[in-house]
C-alpha atoms as a PDB file:
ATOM      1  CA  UNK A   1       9.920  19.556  81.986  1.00  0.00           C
ATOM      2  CA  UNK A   2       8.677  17.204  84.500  1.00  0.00           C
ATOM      3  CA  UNK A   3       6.506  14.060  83.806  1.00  0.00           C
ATOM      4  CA  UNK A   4       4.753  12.149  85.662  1.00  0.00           C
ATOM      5  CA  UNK A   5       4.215   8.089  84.379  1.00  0.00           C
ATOM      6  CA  UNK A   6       3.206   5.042  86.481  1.00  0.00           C
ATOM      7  CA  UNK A   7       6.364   3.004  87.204  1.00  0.00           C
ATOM      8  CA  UNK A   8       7.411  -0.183  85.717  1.00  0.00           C
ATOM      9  CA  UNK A   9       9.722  -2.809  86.531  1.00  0.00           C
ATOM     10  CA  UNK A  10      12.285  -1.410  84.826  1.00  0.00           C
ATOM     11  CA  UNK A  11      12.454   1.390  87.255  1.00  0.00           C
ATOM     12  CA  UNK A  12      13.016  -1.117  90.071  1.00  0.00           C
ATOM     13  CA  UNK A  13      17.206  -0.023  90.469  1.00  0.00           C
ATOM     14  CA  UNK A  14      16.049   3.613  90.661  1.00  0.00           C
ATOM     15  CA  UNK A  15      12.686   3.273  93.550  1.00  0.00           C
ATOM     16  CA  UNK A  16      15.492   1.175  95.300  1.00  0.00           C
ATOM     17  CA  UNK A  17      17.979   3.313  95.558  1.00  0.00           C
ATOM     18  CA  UNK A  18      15.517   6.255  96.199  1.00  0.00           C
ATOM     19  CA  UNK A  19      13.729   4.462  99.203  1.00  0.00           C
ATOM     20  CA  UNK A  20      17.070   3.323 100.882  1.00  0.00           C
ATOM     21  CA  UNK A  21      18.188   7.118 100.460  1.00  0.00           C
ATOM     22  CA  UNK A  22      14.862   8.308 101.997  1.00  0.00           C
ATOM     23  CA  UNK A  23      15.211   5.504 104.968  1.00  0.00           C
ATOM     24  CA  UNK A  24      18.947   6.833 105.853  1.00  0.00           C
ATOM     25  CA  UNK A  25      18.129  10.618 105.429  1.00  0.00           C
ATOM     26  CA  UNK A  26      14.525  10.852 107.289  1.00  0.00           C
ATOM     27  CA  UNK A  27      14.817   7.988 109.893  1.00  0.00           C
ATOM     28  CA  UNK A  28      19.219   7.468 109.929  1.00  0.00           C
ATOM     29  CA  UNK A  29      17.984   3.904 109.041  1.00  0.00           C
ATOM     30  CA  UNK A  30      19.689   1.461 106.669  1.00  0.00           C
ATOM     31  CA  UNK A  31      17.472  -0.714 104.893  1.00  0.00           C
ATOM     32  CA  UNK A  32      18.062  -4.279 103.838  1.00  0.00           C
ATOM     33  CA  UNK A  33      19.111  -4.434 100.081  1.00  0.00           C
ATOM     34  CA  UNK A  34      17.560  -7.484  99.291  1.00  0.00           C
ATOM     35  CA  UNK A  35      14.287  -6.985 101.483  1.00  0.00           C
ATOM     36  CA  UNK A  36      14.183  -3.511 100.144  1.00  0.00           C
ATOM     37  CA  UNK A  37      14.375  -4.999  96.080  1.00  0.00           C
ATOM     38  CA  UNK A  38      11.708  -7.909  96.944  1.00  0.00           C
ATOM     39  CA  UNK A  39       9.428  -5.363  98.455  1.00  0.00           C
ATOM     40  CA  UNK A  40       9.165  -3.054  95.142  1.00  0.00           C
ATOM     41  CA  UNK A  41       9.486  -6.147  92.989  1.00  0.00           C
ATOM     42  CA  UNK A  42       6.111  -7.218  95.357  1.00  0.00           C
ATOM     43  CA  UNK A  43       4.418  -4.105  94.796  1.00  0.00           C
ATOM     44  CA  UNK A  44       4.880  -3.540  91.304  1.00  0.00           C
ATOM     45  CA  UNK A  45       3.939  -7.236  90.324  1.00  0.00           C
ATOM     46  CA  UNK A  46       0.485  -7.151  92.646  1.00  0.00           C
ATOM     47  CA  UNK A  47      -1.282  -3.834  91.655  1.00  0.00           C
ATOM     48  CA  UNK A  48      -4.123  -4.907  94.240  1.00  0.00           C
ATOM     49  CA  UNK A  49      -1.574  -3.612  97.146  1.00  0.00           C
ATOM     50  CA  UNK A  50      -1.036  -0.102  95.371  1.00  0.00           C
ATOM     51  CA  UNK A  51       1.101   1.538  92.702  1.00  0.00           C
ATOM     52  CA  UNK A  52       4.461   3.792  92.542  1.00  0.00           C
ATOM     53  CA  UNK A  53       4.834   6.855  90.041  1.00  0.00           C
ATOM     54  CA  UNK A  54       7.840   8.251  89.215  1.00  0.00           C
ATOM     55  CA  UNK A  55       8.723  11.441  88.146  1.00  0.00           C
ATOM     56  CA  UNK A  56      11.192  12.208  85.290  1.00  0.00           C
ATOM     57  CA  UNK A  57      13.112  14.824  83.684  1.00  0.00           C
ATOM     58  CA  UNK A  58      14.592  14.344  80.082  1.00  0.00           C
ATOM     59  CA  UNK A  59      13.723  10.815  80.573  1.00  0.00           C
ATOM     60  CA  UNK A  60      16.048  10.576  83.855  1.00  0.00           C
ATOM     61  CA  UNK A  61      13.993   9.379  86.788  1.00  0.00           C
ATOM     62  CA  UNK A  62      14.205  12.072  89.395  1.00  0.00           C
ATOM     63  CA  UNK A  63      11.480  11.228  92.199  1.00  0.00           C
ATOM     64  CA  UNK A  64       8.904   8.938  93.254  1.00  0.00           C
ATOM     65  CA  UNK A  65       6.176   8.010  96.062  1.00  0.00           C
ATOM     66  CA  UNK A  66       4.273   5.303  96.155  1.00  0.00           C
ATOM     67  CA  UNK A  67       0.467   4.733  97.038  1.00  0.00           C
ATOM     68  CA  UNK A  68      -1.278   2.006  99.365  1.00  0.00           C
ATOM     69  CA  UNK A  69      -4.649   1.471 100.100  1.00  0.00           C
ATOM     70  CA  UNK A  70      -6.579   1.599 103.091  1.00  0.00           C
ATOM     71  CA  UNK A  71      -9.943   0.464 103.476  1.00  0.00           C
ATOM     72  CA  UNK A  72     -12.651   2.548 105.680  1.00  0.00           C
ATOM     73  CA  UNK A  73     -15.366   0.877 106.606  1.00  0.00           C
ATOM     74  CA  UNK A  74     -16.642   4.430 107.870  1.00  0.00           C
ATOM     75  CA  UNK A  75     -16.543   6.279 104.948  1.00  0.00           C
ATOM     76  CA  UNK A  76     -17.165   2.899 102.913  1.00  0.00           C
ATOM     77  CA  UNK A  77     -13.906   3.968 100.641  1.00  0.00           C
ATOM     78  CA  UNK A  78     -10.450   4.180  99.995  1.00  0.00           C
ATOM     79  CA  UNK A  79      -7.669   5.949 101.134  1.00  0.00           C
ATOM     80  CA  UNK A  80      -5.008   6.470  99.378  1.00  0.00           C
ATOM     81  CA  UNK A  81      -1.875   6.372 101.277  1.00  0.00           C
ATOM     82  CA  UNK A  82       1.373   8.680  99.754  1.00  0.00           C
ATOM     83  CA  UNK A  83       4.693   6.439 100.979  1.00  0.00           C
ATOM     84  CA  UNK A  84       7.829   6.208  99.842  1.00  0.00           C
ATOM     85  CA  UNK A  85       8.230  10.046  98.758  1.00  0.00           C
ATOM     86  CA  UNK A  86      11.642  10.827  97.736  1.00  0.00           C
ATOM     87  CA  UNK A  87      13.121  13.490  95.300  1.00  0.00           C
ATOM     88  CA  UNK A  88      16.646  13.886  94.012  1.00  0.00           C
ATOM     89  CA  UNK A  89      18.786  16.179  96.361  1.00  0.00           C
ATOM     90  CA  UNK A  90      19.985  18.606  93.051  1.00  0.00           C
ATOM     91  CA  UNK A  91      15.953  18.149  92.203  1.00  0.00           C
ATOM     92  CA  UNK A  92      14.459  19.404  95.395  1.00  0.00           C
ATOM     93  CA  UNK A  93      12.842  22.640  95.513  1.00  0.00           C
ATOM     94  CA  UNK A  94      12.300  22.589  91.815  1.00  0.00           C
ATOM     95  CA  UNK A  95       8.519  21.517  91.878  1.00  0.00           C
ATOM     96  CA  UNK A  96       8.568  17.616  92.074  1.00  0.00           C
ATOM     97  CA  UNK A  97       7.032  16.666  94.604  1.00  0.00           C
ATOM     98  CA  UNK A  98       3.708  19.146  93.760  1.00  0.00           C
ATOM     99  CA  UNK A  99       3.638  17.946  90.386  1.00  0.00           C
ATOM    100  CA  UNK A 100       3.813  14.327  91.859  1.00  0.00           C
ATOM    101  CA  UNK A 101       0.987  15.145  94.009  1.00  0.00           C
ATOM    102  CA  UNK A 102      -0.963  17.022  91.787  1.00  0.00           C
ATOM    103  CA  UNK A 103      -1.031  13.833  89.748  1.00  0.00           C
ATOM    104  CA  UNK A 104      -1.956  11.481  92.363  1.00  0.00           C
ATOM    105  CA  UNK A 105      -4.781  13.837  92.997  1.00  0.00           C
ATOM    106  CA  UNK A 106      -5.805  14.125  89.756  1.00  0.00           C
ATOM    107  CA  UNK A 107      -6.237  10.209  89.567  1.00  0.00           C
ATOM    108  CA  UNK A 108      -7.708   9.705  92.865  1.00  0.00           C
ATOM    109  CA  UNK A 109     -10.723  12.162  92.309  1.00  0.00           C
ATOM    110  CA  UNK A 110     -11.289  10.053  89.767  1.00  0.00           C
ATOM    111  CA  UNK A 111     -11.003   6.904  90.844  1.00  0.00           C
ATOM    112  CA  UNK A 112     -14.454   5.758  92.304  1.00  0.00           C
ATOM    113  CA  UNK A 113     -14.369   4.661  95.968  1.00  0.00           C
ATOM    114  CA  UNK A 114     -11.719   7.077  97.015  1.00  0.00           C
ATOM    115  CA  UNK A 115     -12.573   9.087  99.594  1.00  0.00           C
ATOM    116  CA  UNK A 116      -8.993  10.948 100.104  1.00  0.00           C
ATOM    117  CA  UNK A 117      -5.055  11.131 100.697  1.00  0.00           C
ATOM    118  CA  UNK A 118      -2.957  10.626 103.838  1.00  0.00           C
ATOM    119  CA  UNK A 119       0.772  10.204 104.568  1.00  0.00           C
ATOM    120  CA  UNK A 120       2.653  10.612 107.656  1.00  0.00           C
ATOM    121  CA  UNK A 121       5.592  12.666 108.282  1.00  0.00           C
ATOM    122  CA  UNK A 122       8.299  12.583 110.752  1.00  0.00           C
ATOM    123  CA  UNK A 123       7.526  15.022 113.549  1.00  0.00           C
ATOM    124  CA  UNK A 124      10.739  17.094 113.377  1.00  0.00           C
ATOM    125  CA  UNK A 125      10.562  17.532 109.231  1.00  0.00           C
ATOM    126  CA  UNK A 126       8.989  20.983 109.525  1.00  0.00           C
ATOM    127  CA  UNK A 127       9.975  21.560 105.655  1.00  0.00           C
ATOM    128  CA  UNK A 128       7.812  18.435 104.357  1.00  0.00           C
ATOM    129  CA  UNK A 129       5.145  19.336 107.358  1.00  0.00           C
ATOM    130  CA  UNK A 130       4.831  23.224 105.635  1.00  0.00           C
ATOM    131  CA  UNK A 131       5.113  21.825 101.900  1.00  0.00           C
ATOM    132  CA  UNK A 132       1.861  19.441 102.641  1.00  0.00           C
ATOM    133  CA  UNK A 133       0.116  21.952 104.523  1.00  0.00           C
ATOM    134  CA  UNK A 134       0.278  24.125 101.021  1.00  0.00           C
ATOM    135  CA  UNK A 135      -1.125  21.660  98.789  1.00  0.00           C
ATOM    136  CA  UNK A 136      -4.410  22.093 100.986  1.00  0.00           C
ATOM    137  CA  UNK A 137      -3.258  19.124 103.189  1.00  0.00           C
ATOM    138  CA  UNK A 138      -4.310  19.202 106.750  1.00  0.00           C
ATOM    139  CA  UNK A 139      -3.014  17.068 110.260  1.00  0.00           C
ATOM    140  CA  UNK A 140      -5.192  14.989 111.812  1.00  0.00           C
ATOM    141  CA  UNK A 141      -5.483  14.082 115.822  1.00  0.00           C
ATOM    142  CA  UNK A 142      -3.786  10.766 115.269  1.00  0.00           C
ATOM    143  CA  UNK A 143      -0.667   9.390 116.376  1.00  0.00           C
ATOM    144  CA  UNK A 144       0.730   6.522 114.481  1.00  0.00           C
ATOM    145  CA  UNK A 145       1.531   3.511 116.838  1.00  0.00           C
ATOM    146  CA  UNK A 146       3.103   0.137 115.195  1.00  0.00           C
ATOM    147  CA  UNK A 147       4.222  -3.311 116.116  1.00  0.00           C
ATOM    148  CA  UNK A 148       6.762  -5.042 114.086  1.00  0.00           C
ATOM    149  CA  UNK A 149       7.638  -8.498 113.726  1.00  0.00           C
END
């Protein structure tokens, strides 16, 4: 059975490993292992920037995304931002990911202030592209542009 907690330091080894296998599968990127291990360490130490969940089976964790915050001074809310998605190869297929999102949606209807979910997806990932699409998930007209220093 699959359970969904909030993650804890504790977990840091596994949302390491699971974001540098993400990185190298979706982008053929390799991540920094030290950058990589400050960055979680950051984000699970200052709640303020977001939160990870994790997913487990028989107490072995199995998946995870994690969830930013984006204010709109539109909507005068929230948006809550689904990164850092990654299930277990012999896991996929098997329900994780829907049972991750179900949770995050779950919390943020009732979190006051949020006004809804986004991610972004790789433009040639047709699989992930169909799966969100089936949760009720819909793409917008942007394009993401970035800058990094």
């Amino acid at each position: 059975m699959i359970r969904i907690r909030d993650a804890v330091p504790d977990d840091s080894d596994s949302l390491v490993e699971f974001n540098a296998a993400m990185a190298l599968e979706t982008e053929n990127m390799v991540l920094d292992p030290a950058t990589l291990r400050a960055g979680v360490a950051a984000l699970l130490a200052q709640p303020q920037r977001g939160f990870y969940l994790v997913a487990e089976d028989a107490g072995i964790v199995i998946g995870c995304l994690m969830i930013t915050h984006e204010w709109s001074d539109w909507r005068n809310g929230d948006w809550w931002w689904l990164q850092s998605v990654y299930v277990r190869a012999d896991y996929r297929r098997h329900g994780v990911f829907r049972t991750l999102y179900a949770d995050v949606e779950q919390r943020a209807r009732r979190t006051e202030g949020v006004i809804g979910l986004r991610l972004y997806v790789e433009r040639d990932n047709a699989r992930a592209q169909r799966t969100y699409a089936a949760l009720g998930m819909q793409p917008t007209h942007y394009a993401i542009y970035h800058q990094t220093f």
